[in-house]
Structure formats: structure tokens, C-alpha cells
C-alpha atoms as a PDB file:
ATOM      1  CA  UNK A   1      17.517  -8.861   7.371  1.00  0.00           C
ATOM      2  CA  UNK A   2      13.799  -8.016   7.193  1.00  0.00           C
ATOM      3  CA  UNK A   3      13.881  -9.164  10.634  1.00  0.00           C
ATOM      4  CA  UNK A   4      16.387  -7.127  12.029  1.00  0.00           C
ATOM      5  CA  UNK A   5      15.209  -4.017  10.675  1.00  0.00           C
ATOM      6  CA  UNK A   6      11.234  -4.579  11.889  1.00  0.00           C
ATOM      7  CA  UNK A   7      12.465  -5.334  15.213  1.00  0.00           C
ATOM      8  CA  UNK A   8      13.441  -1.535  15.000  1.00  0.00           C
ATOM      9  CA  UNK A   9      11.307   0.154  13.352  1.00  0.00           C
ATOM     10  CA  UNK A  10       7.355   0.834  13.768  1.00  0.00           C
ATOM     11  CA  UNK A  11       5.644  -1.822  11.222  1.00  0.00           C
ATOM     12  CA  UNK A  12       2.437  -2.395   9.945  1.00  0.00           C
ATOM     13  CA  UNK A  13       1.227  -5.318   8.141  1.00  0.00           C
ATOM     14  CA  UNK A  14      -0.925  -4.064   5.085  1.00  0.00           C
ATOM     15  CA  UNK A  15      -3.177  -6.969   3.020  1.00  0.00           C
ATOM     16  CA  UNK A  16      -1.189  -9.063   0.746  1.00  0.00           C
ATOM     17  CA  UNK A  17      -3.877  -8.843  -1.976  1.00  0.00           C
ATOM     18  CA  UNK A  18      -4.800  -5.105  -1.951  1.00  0.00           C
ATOM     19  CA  UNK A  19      -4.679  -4.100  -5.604  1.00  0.00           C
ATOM     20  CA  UNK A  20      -1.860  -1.362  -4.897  1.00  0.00           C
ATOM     21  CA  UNK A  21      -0.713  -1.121  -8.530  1.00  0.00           C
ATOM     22  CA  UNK A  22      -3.767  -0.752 -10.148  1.00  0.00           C
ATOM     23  CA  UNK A  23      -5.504   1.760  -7.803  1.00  0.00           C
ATOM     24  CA  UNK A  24      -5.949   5.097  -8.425  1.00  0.00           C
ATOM     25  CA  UNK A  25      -4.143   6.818  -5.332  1.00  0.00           C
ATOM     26  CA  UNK A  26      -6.147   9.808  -6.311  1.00  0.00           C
ATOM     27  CA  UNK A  27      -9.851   8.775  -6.644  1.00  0.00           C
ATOM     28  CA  UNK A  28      -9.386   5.290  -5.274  1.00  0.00           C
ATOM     29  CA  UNK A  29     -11.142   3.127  -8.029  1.00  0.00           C
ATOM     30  CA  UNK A  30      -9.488  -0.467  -9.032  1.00  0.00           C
ATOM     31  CA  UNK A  31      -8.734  -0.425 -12.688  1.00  0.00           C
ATOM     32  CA  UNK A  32      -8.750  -3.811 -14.544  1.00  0.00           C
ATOM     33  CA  UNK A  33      -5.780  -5.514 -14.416  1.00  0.00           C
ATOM     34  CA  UNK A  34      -2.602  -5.162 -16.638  1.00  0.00           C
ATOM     35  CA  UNK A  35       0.378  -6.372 -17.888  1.00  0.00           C
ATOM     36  CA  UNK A  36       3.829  -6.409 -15.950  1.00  0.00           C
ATOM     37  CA  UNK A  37       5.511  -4.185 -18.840  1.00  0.00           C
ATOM     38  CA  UNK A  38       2.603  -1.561 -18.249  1.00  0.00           C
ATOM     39  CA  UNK A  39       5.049   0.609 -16.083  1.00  0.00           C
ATOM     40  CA  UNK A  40       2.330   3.759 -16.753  1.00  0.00           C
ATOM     41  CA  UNK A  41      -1.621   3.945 -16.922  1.00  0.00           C
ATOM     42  CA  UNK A  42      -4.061   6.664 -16.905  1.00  0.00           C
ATOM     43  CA  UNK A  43      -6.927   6.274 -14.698  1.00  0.00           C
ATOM     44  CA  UNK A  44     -10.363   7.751 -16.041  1.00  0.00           C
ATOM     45  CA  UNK A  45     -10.483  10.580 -13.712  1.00  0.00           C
ATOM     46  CA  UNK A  46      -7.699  11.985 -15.469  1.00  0.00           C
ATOM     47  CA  UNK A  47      -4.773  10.806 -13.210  1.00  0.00           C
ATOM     48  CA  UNK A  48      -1.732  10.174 -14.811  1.00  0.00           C
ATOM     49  CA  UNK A  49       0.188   7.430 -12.424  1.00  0.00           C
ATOM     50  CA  UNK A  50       3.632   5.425 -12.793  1.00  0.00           C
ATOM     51  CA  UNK A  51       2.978   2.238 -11.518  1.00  0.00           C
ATOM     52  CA  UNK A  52       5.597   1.330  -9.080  1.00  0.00           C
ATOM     53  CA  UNK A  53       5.198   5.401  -7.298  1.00  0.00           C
ATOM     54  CA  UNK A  54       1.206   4.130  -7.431  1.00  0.00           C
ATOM     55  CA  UNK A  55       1.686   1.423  -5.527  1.00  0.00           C
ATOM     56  CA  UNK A  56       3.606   3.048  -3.023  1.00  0.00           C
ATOM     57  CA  UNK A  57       1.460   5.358  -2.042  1.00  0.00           C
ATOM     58  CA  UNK A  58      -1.804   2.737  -1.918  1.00  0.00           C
ATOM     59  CA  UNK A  59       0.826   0.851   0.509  1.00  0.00           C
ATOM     60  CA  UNK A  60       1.651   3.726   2.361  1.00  0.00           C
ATOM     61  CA  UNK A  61      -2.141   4.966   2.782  1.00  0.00           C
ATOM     62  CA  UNK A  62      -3.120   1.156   3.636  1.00  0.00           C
ATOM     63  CA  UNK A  63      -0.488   0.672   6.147  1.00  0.00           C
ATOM     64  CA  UNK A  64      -1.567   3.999   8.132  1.00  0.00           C
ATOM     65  CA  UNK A  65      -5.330   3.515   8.050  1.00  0.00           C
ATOM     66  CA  UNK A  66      -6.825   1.630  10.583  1.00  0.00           C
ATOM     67  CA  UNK A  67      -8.633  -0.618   8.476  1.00  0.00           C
ATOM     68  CA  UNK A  68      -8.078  -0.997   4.593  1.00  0.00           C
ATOM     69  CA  UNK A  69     -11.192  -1.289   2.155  1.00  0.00           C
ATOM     70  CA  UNK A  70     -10.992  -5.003   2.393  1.00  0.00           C
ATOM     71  CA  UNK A  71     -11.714  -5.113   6.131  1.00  0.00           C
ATOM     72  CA  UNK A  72      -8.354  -6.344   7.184  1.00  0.00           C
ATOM     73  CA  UNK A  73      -6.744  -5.027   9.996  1.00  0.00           C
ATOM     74  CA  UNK A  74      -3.458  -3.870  10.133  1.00  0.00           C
ATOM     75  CA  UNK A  75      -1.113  -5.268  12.443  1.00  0.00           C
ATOM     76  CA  UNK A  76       1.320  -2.976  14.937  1.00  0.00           C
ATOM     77  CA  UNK A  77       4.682  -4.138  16.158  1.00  0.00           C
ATOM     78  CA  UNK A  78       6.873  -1.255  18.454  1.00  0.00           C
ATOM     79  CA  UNK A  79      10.081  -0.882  19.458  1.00  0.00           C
ATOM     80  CA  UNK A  80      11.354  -3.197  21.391  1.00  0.00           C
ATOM     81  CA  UNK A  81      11.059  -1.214  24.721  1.00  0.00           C
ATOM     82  CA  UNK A  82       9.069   1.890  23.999  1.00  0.00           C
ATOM     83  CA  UNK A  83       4.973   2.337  24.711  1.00  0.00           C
ATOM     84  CA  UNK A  84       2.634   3.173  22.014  1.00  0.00           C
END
């Protein structure tokens, strides 16, 4: 099904081991690393983050730069059919 629906849509291939869940999506720093039934954390500068909305939004942000802080590239697939 994953299939079907990227052959569709615009995707973009973010890396597997970006820290998503424990990055602040506000200041950007990698916290240490916590337990699965963490579902909340407060990062020093003050931000306040659930960790599944978090991670989303790292994703998100990853997935439309160019190139994420790890130096991996993401990579494009189109419509079948239309020009970037």
C-alpha cells in the first residue's frame, strides 16, 4: 500500500537515523535519549514538546530541506507523468 500511494504523491526520503523524537523542533539541539513511555519532555530552552507531534515536525522539516544536518540527501520521486 505504501507503494501505491508514493507512486502518487510527491515523496521524499528523510534519514532513517535522524533523532526526530528527541530534537527540539524549536532550537534544534538533540537531547539524550529516553525511554519509549516518555510520551512528553521539556527541552532546556524552555520548549515544552509531545513526543510523537516532535517528531513530526523534525520529519516534516527534514524531508523539505535540501540536505538534513547529517549530510544526507533527500531523495525526490514525482508523479508519474508530471515535471518538477
Amino acid at each position: 500500500m505504501v507503494e501505491y500511494k508514493a507512486a502518487r504523491a510527491y515523496v521524499r526520503r528523510v534519514d532513517r537515523w535522524l533523532p526526530s523524537t528527541r530534537m527540539c523542533s524549536d532550537c534544534g539541539r538533540i537531547n539524550e535519549r529516553m525511554a519509549l513511555n516518555v510520551r512528553s519532555w521539556v527541552c532546556p530552552c524552555g520548549s515544552l514538546h509531545d513526543r510523537d507531534v516532535n517528531a513530526a515536525i523534525n520529519i516534516k522539516a527534514a524531508g523539505q530541506a535540501d540536505v538534513n544536518d547529517r549530510g544526507a540527501r533527500g531523495r525526490t520521486g514525482t508523479r508519474p507523468g508530471t515535471a518538477r
